[in-house]
Protein backbone atom coordinates (compact mmCIF):
# COMPACT_ATOMS: atom_id res chain seq x y z
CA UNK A 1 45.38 -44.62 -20.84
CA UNK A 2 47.17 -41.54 -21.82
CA UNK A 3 45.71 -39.05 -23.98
CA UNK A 4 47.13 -37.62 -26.92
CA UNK A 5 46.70 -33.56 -25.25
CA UNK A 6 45.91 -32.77 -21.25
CA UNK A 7 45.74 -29.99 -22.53
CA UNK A 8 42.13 -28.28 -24.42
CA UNK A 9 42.61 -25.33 -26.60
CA UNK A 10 39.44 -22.89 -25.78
CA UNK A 11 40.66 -20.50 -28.81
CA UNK A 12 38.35 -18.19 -26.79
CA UNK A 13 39.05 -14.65 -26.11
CA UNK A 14 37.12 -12.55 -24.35
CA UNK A 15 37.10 -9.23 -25.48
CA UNK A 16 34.88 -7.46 -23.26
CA UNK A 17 36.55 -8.09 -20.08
CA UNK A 18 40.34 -8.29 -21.59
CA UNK A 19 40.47 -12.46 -20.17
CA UNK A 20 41.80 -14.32 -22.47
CA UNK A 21 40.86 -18.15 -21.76
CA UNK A 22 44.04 -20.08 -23.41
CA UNK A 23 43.16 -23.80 -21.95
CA UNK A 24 41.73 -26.23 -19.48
CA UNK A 25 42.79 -28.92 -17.94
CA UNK A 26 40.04 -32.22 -17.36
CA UNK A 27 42.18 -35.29 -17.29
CA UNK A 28 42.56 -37.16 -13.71
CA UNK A 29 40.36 -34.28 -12.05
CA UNK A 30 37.17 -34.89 -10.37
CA UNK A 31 35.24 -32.18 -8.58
CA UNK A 32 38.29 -30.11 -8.01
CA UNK A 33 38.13 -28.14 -5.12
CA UNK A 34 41.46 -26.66 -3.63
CA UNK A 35 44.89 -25.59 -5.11
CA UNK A 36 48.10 -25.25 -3.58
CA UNK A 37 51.78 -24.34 -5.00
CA UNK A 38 53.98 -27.32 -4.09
CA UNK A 39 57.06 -28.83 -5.33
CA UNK A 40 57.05 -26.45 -8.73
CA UNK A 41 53.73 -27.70 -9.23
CA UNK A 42 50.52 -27.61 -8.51
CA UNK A 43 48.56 -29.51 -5.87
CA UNK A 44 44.85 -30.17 -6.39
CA UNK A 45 42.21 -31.75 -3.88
CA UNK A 46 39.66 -34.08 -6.00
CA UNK A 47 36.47 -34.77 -4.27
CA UNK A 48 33.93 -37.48 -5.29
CA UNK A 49 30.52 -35.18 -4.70
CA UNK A 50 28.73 -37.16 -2.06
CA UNK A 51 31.00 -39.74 -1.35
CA UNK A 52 33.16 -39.55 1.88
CA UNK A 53 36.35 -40.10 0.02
CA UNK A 54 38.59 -37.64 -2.17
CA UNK A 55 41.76 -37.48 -3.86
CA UNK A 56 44.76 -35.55 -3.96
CA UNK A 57 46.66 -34.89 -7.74
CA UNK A 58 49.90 -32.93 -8.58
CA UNK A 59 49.92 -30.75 -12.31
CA UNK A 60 52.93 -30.39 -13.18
CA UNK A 61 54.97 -30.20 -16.45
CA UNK A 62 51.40 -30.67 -17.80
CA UNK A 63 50.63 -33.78 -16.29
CA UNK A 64 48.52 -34.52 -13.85
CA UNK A 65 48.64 -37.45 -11.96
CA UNK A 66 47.03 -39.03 -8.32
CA UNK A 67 49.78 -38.18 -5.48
CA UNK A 68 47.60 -39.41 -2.20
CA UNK A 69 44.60 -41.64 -3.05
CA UNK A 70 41.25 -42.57 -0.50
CA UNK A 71 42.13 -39.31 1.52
CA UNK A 72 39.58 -36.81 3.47
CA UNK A 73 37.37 -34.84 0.98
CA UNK A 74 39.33 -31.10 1.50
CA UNK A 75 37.33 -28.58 0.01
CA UNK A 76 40.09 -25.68 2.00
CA UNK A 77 43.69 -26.73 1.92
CA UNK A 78 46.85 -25.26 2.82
CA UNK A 79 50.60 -26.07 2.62
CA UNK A 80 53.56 -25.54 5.44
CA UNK A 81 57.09 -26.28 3.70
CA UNK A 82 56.30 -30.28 3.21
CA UNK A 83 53.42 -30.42 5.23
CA UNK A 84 49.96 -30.59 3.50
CA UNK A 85 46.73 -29.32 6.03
CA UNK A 86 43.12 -30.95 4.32
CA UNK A 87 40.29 -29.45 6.25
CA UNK A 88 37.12 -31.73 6.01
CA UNK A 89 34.36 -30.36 7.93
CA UNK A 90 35.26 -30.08 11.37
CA UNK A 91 39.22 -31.98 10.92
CA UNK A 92 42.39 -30.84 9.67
CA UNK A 93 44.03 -33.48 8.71
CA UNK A 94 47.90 -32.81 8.46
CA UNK A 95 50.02 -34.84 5.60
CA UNK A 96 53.84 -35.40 5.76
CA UNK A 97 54.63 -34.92 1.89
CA UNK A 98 57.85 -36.57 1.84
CA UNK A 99 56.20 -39.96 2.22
CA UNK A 100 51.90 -38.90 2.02
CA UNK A 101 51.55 -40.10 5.62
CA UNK A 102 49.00 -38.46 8.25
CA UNK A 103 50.92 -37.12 10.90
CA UNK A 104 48.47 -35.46 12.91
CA UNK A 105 44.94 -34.57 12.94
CA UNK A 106 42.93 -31.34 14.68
CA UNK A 107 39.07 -31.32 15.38
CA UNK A 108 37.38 -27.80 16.07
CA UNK A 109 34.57 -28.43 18.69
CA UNK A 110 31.39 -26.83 18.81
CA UNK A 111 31.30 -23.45 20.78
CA UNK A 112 28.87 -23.80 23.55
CA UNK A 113 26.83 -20.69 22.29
CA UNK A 114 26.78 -21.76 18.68
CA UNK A 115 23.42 -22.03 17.60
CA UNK A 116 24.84 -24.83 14.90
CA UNK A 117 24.81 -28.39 15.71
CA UNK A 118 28.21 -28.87 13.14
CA UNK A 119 31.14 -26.89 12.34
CA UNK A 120 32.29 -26.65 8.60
CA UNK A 121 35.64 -25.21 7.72
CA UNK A 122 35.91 -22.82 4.68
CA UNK A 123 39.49 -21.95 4.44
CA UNK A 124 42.62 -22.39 5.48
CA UNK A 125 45.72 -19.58 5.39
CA UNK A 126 49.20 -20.19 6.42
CA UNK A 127 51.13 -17.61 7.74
CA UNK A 128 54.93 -18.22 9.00
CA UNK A 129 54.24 -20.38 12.38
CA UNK A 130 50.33 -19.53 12.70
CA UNK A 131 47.30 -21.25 10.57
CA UNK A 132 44.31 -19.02 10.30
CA UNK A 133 41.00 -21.35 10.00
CA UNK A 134 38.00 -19.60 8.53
CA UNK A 135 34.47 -21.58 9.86
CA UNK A 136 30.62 -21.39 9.05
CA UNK A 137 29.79 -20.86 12.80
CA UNK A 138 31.32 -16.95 12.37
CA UNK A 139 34.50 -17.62 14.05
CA UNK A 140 38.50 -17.19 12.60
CA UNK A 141 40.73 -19.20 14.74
CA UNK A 142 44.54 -19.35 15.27
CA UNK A 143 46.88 -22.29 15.35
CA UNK A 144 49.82 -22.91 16.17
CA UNK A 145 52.03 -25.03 13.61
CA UNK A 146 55.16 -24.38 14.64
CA UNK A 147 55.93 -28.17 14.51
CA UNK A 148 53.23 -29.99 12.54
CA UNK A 149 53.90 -33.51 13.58
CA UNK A 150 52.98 -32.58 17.05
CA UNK A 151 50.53 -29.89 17.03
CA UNK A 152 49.25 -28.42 20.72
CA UNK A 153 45.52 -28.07 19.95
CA UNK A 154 45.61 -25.79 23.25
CA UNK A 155 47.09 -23.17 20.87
CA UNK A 156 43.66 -23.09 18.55
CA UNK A 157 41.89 -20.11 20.04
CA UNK A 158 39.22 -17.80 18.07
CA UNK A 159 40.63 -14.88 17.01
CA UNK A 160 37.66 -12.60 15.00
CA UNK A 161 34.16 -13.49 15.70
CA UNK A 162 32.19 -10.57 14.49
CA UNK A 163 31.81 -11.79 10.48
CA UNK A 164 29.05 -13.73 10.41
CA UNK A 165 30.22 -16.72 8.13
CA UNK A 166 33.80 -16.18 6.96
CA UNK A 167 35.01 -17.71 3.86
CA UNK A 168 37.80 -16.80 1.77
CA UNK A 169 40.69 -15.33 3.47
CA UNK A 170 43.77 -13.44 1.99
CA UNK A 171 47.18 -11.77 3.61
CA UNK A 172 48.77 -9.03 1.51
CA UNK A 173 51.40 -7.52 3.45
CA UNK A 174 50.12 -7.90 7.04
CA UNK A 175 46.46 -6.78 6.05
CA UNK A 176 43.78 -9.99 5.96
CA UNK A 177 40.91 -9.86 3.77
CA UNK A 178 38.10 -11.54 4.42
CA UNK A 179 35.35 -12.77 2.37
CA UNK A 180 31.55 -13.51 3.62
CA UNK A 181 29.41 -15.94 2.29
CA UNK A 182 26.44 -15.07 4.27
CA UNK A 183 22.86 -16.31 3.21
CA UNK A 184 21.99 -12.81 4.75
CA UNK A 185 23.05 -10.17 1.66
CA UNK A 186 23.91 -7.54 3.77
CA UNK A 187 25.94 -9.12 5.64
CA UNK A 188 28.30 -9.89 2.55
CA UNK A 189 30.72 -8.99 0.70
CA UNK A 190 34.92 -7.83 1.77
CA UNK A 191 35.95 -7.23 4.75
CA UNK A 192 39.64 -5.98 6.04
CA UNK A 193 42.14 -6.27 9.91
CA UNK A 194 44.17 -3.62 9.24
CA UNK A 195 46.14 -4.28 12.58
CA UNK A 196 47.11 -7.99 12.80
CA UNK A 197 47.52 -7.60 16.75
CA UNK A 198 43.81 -5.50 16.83
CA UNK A 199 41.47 -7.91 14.67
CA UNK A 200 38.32 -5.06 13.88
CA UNK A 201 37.33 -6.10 10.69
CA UNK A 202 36.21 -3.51 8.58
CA UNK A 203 33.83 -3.97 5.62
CA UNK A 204 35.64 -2.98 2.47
CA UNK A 205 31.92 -3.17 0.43
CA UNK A 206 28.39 -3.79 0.40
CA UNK A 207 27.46 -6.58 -1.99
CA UNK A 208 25.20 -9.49 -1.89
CA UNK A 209 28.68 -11.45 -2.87
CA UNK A 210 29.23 -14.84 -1.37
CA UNK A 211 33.11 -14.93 -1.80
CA UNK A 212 34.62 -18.24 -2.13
CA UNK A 213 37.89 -17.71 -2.89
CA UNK A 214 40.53 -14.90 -3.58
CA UNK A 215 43.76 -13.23 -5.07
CA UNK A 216 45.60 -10.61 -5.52
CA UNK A 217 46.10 -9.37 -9.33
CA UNK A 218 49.46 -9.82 -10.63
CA UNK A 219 49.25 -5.71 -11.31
CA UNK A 220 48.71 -5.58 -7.30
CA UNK A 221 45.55 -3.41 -7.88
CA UNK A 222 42.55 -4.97 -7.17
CA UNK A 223 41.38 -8.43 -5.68
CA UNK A 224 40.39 -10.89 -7.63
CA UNK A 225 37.43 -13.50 -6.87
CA UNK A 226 34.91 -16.08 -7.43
CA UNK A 227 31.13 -15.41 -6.14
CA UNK A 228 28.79 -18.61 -5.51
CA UNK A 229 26.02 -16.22 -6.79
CA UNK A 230 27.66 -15.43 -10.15
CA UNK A 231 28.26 -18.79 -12.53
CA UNK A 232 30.74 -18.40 -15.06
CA UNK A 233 32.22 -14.98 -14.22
CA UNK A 234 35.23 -13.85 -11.86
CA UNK A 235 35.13 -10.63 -9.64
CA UNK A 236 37.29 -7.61 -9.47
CA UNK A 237 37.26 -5.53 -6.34
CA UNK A 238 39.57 -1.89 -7.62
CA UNK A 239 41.61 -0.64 -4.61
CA UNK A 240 41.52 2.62 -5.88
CA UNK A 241 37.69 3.19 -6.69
CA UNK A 242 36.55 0.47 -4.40
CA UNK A 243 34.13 -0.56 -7.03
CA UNK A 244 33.43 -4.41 -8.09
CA UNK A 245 32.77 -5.17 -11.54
CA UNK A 246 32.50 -9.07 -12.70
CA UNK A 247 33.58 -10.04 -16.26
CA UNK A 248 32.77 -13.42 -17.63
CA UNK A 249 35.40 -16.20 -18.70
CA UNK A 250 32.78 -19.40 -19.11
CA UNK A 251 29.24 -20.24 -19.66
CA UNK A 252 27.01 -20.15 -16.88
CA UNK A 253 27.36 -24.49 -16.27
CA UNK A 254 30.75 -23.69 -14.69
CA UNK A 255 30.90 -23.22 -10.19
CA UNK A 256 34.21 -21.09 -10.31
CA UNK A 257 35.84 -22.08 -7.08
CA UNK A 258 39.82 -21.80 -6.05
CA UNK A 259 42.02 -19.63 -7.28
CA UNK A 260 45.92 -20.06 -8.20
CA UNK A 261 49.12 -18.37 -10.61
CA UNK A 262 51.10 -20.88 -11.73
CA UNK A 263 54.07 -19.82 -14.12
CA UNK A 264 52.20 -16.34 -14.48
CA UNK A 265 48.86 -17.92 -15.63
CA UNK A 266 45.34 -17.96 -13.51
CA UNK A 267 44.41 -21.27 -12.58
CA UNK A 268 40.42 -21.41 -11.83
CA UNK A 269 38.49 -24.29 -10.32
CA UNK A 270 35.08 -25.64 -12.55
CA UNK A 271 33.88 -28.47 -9.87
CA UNK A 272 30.57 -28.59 -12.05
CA UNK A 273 32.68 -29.50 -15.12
CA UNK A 274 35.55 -31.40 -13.46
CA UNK A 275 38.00 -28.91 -14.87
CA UNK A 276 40.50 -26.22 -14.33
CA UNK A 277 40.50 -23.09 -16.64
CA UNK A 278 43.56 -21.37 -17.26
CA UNK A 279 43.65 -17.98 -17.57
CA UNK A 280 45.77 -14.87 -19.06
CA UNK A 281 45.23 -11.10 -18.00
């Protein structure tokens, strides 16, 4: 049954940190987990905690309603034109959007030296032809997606292995940030390839940060990012100082997750509140 607002007025402003939190969105989310721009909206991945099945939703026009039901759980997601990549564990599973039909789907085995017994994937970046897969076992691959309906998996190869467990990623203008979400603190925090064709990452700062997920800020100068460590608040790396400061936008129930602008507005994951905050600089 429809409800007579999606929409929650916060009437919150945050003075100390100059956030202003104008809504949230609850209705038909569950555990969201991933956000993608698609088709003037945006696409969310719903997950059902435990269970083995999720949910995919497009908001849009300030509605939100269930696009691909009983689908992978995709906690790192990624779109190609009409193509829709849900990484669940050790899978990609590839979507046609045009009719919400798997086309394709791409395991990552187990490196013969890996000292796991599973590989998890954390994120998933699209750039032109080439998807960048970020993994718990320390490794960044490279795919191939060219043509998504018939992917070579021959093409996956790893491509930085010297970040100990990669987890956000982020390409502004042929440099790729990369976040760490080590259980070892120094081995956190933001990292940087300068050279695309020469992947040395190089450590951008020292913080016992485990970065989840991150943007750029619409004023282009700093990076913007939620930290599993710090509940209810968003971080701010400064280009120009290099420093990190956090500022808070919710109460310390809420697991900040994804990040998205949609029609110049932040978009934040809660998964522990099965919402979305909405945000204003």
């Amino acid at each position: 049954m429809k409800k007579l607002s999606i929409f929650i007025i916060s009437g919150l402003i945050l003075f100390s940190c100059g956030i202003k939190n104008l809504t949230e969105i609850k209705e038909k989310l569950k555990n969201p987990k991933s956000l993608c721009l698609y088709n003037d909206g945006i696409l969310i991945s719903n997950t059902f905690g435990n269970s083995e099945i999720g949910y995919f939703s497009l908001l849009k026009n300030r509605k939100n309603e269930e696009l691909i039901s009983g689908t992978v759980i995709a906690a790192a997601t990624a779109i190609k034109n009409n193509y829709f990549f849900a990484a669940n564990y050790d899978k990609i599973t590839v979507y046609n959007l045009n009719d919400a039909k798997i086309v394709t789907e791409i395991s990552i085995d187990i490196p013969t030296d890996s000292i796991m017994d599973y590989v998890e994937i954390s994120d998933l970046l699209v750039a032109g032809g080439t998807l960048f897969i970020s993994t718990e076992i320390g490794i960044i691959y490279l795919l191939n997606i060219e043509n998504p309906e018939n992917i070579d998996k021959n093409t996956l190869f790893p491509y930085v292995t010297t970040i100990k467990n990669p987890s956000a990623m982020l390409m502004i203008d042929y440099h790729l940030f990369i976040g760490s979400s080590s259980e070892n603190a120094d081995e956190n925090g933001l990292y940087m390839i300068d050279d695309l064709s020469n992947p040395a990452p190089r450590k951008m700062f020292f913080d016992d940060a485990q970065i989840y997920s991150m943007i750029l800020s619409k004023d282009k100068t700093k990076i913007i990012f939620t930290d599993f460590l710090q509940n209810g608040k968003l971080g701010f790396y400064t280009f120009e100082t290099n420093e990190v400061t956090y500022k808070t936008v919710a109460d310390t129930t809420s697991t900040l997750g994804d990040l998205l602008y949609y029609q110049d507005k932040l978009y934040v994951c809660d998964s522990a509140n099965d919402r979305i905050l909405i945000l204003e600089e």
